[in-house]
PDB file of N, CA and C in Angstrom:
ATOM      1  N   UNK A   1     -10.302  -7.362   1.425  1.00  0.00           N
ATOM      2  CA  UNK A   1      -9.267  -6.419   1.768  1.00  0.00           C
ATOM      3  C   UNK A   1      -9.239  -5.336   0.685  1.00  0.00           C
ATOM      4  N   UNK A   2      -9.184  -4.497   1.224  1.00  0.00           N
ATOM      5  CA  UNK A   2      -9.468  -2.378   0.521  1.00  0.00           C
ATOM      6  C   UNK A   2      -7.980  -2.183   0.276  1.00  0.00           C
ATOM      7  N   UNK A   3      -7.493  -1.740  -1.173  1.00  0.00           N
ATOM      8  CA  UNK A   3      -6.648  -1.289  -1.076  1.00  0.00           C
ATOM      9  C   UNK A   3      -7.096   0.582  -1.142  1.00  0.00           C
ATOM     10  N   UNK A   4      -6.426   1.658  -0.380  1.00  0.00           N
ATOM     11  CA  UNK A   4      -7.354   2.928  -0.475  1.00  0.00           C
ATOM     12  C   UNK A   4      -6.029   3.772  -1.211  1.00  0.00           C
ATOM     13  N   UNK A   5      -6.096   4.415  -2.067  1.00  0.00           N
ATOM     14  CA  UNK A   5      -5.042   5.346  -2.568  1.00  0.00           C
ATOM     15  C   UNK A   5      -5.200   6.598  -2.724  1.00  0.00           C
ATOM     16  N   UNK A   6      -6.458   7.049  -2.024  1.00  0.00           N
ATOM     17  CA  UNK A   6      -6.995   8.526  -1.543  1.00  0.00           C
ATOM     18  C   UNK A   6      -5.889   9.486  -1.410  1.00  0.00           C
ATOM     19  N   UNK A   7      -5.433   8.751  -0.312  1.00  0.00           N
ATOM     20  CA  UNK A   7      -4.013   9.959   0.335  1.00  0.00           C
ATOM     21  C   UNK A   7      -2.804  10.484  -1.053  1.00  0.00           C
ATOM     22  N   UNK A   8      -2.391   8.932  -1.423  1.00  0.00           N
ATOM     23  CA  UNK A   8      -1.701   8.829  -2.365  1.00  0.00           C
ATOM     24  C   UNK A   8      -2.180  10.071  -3.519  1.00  0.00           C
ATOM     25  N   UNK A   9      -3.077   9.749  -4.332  1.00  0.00           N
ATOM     26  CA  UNK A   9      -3.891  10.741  -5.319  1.00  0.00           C
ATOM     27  C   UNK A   9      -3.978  11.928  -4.745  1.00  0.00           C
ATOM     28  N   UNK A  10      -4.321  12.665  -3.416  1.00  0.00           N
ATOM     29  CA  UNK A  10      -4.155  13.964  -3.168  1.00  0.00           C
ATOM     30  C   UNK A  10      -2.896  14.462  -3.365  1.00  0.00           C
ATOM     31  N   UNK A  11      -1.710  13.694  -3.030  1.00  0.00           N
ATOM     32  CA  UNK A  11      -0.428  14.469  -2.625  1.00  0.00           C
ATOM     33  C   UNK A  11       0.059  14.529  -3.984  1.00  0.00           C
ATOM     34  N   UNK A  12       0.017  13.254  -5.130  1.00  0.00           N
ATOM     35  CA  UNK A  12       0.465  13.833  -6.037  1.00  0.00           C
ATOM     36  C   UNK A  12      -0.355  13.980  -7.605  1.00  0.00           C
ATOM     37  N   UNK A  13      -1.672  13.897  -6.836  1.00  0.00           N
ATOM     38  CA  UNK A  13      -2.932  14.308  -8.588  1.00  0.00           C
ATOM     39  C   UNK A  13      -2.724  13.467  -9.556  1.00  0.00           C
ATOM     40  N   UNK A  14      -2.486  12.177  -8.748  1.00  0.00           N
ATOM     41  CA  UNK A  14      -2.589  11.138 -10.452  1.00  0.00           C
ATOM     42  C   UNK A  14      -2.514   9.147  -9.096  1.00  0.00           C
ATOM     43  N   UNK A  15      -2.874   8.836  -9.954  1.00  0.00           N
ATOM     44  CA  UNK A  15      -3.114   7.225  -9.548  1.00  0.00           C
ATOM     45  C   UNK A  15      -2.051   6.660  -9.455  1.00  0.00           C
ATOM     46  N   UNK A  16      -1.547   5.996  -8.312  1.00  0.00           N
ATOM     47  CA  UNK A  16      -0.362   5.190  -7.997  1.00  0.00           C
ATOM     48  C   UNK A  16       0.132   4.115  -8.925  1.00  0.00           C
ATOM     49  N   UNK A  17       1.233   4.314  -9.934  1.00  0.00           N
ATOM     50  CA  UNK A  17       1.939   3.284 -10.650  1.00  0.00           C
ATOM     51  C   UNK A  17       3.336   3.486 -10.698  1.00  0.00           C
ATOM     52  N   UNK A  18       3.789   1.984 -11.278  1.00  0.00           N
ATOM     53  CA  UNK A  18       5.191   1.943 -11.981  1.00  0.00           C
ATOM     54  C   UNK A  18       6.407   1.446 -10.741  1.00  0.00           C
ATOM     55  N   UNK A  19       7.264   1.368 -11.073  1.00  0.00           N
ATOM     56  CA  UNK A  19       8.088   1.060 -10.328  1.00  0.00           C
ATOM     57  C   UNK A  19       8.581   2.233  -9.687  1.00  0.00           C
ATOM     58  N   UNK A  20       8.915   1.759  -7.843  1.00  0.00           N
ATOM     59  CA  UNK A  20       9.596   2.533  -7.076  1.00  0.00           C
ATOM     60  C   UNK A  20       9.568   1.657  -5.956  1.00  0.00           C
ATOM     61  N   UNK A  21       9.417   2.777  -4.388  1.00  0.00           N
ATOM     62  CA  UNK A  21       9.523   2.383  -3.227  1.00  0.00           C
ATOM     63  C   UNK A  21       8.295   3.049  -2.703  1.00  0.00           C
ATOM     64  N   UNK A  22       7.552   1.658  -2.351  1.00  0.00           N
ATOM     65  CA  UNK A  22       5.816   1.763  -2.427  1.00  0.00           C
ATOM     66  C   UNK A  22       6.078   1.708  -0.893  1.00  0.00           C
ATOM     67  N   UNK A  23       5.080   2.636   0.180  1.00  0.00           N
ATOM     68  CA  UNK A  23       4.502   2.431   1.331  1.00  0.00           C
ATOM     69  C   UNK A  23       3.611   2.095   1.849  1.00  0.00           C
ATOM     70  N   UNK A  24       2.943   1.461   2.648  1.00  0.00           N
ATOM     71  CA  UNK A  24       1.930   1.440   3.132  1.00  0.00           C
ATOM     72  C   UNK A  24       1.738   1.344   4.770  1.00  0.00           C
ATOM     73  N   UNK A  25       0.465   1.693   4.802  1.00  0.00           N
ATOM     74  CA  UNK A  25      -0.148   1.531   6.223  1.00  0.00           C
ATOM     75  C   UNK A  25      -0.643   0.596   6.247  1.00  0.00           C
ATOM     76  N   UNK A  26      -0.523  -0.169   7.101  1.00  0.00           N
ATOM     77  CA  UNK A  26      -1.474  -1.524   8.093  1.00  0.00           C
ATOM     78  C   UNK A  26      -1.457  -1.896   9.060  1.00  0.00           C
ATOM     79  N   UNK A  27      -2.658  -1.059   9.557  1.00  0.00           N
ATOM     80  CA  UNK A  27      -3.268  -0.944  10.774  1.00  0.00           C
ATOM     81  C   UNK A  27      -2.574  -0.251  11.914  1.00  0.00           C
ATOM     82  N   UNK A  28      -2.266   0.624  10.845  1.00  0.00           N
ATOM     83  CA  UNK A  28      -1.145   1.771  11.704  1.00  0.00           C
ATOM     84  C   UNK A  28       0.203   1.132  11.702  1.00  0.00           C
ATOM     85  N   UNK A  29       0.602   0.699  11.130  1.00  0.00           N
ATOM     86  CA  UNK A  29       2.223   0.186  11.037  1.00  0.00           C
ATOM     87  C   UNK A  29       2.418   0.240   9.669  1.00  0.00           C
ATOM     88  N   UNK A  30       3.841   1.300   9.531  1.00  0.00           N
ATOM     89  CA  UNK A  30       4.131   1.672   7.926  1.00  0.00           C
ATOM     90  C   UNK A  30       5.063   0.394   7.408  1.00  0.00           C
ATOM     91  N   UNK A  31       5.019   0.075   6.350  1.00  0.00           N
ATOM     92  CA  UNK A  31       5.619  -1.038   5.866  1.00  0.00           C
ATOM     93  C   UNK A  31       5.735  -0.129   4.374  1.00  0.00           C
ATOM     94  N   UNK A  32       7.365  -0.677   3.852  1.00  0.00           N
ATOM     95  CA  UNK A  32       7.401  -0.381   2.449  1.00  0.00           C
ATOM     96  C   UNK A  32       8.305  -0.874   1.800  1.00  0.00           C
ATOM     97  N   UNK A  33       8.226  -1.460   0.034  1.00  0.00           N
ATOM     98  CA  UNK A  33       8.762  -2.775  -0.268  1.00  0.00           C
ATOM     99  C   UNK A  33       9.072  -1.719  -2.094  1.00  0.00           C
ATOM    100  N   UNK A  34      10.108  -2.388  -2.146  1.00  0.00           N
ATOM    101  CA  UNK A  34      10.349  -1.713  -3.554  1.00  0.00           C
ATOM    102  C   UNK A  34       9.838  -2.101  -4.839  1.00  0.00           C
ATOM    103  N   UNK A  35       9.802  -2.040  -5.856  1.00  0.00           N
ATOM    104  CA  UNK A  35       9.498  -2.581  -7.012  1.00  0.00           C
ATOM    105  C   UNK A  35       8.385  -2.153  -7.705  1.00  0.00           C
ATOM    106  N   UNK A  36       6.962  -2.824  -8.587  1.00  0.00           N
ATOM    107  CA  UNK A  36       6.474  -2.386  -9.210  1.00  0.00           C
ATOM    108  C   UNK A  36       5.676  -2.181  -8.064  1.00  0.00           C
ATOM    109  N   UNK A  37       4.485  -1.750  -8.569  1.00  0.00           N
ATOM    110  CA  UNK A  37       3.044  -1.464  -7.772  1.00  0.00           C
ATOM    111  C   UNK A  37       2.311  -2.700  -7.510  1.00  0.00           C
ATOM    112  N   UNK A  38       2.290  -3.328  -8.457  1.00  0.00           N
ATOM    113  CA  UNK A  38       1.327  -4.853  -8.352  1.00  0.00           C
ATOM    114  C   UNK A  38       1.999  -5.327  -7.345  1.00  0.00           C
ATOM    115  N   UNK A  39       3.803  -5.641  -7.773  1.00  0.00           N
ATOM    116  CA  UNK A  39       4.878  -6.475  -6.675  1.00  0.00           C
ATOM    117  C   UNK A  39       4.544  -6.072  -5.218  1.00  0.00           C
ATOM    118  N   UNK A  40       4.487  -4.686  -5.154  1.00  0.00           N
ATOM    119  CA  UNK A  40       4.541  -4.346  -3.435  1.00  0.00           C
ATOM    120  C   UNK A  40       3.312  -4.766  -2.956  1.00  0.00           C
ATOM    121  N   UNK A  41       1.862  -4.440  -3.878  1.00  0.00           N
ATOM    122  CA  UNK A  41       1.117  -4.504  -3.431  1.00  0.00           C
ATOM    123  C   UNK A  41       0.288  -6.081  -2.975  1.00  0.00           C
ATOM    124  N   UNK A  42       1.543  -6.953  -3.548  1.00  0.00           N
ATOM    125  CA  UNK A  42       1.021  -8.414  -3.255  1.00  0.00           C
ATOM    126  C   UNK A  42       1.958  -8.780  -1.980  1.00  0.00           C
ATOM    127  N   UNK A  43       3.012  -7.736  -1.612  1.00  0.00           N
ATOM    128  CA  UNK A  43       3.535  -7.972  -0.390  1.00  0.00           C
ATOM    129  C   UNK A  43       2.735  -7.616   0.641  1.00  0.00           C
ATOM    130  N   UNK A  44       2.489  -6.738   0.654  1.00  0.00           N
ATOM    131  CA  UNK A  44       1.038  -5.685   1.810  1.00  0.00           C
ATOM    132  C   UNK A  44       0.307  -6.685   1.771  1.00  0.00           C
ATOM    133  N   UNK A  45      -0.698  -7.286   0.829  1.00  0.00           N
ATOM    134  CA  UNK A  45      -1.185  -8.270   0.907  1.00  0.00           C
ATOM    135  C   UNK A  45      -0.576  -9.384   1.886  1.00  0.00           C
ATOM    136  N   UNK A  46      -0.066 -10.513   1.307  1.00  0.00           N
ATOM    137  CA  UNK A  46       0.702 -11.050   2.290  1.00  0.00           C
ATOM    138  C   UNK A  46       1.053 -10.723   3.854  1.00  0.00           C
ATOM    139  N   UNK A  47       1.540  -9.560   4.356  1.00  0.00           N
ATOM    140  CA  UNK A  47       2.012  -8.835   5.263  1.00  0.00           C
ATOM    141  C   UNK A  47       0.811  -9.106   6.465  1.00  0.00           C
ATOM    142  N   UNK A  48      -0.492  -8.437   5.534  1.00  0.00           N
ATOM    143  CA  UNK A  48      -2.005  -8.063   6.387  1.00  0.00           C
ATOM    144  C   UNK A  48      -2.681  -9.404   6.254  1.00  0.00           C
ATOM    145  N   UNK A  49      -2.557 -10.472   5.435  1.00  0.00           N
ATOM    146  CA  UNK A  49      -2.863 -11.682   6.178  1.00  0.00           C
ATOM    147  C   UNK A  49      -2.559 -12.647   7.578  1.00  0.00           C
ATOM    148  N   UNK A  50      -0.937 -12.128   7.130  1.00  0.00           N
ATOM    149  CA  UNK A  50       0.423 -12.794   8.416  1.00  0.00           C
ATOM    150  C   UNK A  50      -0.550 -11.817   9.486  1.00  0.00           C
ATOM    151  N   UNK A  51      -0.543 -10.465   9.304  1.00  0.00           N
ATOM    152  CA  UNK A  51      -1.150 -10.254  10.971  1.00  0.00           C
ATOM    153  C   UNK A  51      -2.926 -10.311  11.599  1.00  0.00           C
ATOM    154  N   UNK A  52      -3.600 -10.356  10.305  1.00  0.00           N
ATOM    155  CA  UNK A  52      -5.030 -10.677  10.593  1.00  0.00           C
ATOM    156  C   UNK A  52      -6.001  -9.285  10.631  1.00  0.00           C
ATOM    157  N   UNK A  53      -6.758  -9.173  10.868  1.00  0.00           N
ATOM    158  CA  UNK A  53      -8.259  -8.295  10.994  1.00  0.00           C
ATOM    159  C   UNK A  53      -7.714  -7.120  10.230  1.00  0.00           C
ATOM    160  N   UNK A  54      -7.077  -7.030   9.296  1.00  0.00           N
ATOM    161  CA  UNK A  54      -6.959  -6.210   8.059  1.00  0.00           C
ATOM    162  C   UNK A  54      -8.016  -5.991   6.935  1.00  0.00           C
ATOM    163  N   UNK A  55      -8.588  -5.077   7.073  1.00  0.00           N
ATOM    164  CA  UNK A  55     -10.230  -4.525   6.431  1.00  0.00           C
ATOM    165  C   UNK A  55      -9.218  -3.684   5.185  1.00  0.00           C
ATOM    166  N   UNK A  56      -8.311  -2.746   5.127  1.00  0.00           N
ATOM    167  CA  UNK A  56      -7.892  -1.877   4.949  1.00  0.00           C
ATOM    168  C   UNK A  56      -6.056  -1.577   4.777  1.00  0.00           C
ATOM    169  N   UNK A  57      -5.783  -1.287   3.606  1.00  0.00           N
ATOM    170  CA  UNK A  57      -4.708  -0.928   3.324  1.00  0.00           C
ATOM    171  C   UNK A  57      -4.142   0.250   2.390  1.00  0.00           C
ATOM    172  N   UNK A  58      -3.444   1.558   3.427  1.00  0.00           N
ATOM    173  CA  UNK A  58      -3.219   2.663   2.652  1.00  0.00           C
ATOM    174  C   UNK A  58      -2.288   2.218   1.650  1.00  0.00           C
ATOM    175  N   UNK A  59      -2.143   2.927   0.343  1.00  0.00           N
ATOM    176  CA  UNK A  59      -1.140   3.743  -0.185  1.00  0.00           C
ATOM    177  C   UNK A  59      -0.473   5.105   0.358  1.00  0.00           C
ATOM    178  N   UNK A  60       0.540   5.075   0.940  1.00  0.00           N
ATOM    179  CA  UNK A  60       1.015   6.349   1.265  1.00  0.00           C
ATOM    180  C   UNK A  60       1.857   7.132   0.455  1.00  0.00           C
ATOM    181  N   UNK A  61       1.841   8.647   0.458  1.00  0.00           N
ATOM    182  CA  UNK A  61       2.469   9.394  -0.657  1.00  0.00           C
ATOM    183  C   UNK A  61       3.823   8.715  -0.415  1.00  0.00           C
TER     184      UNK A  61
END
């Protein structure tokens, strides 16, 4: 599983960290969980297992 932060890095010219209110895409369904970056990003995780054939997970601005 890909985490991609492409989008993220265009909109605001620097690499996704720190604490806030993290979004993501999976598999076209936005999901978003507060806290650090690692924290959310082990929820997305979680999230795209519960629904399966998850190759891919945005960071959204």
């Amino acid at each position: 599983m890909r985490f991609s932060t492409e989008e993220y890095e265009f909109s605001h010219n620097r690499k996704p960290r720190g604490f806030g209110m993290w979004m993501f895409s999976i598999n076209d369904k936005i999901l978003g969980w507060t806290g650090t970056l690692t924290e959310a990003k082990n929820k997305a995780r979680a999230k795209a297992k519960e629904i399966g054939n998850v190759y891919e997970i945005k960071v959204l601005p």
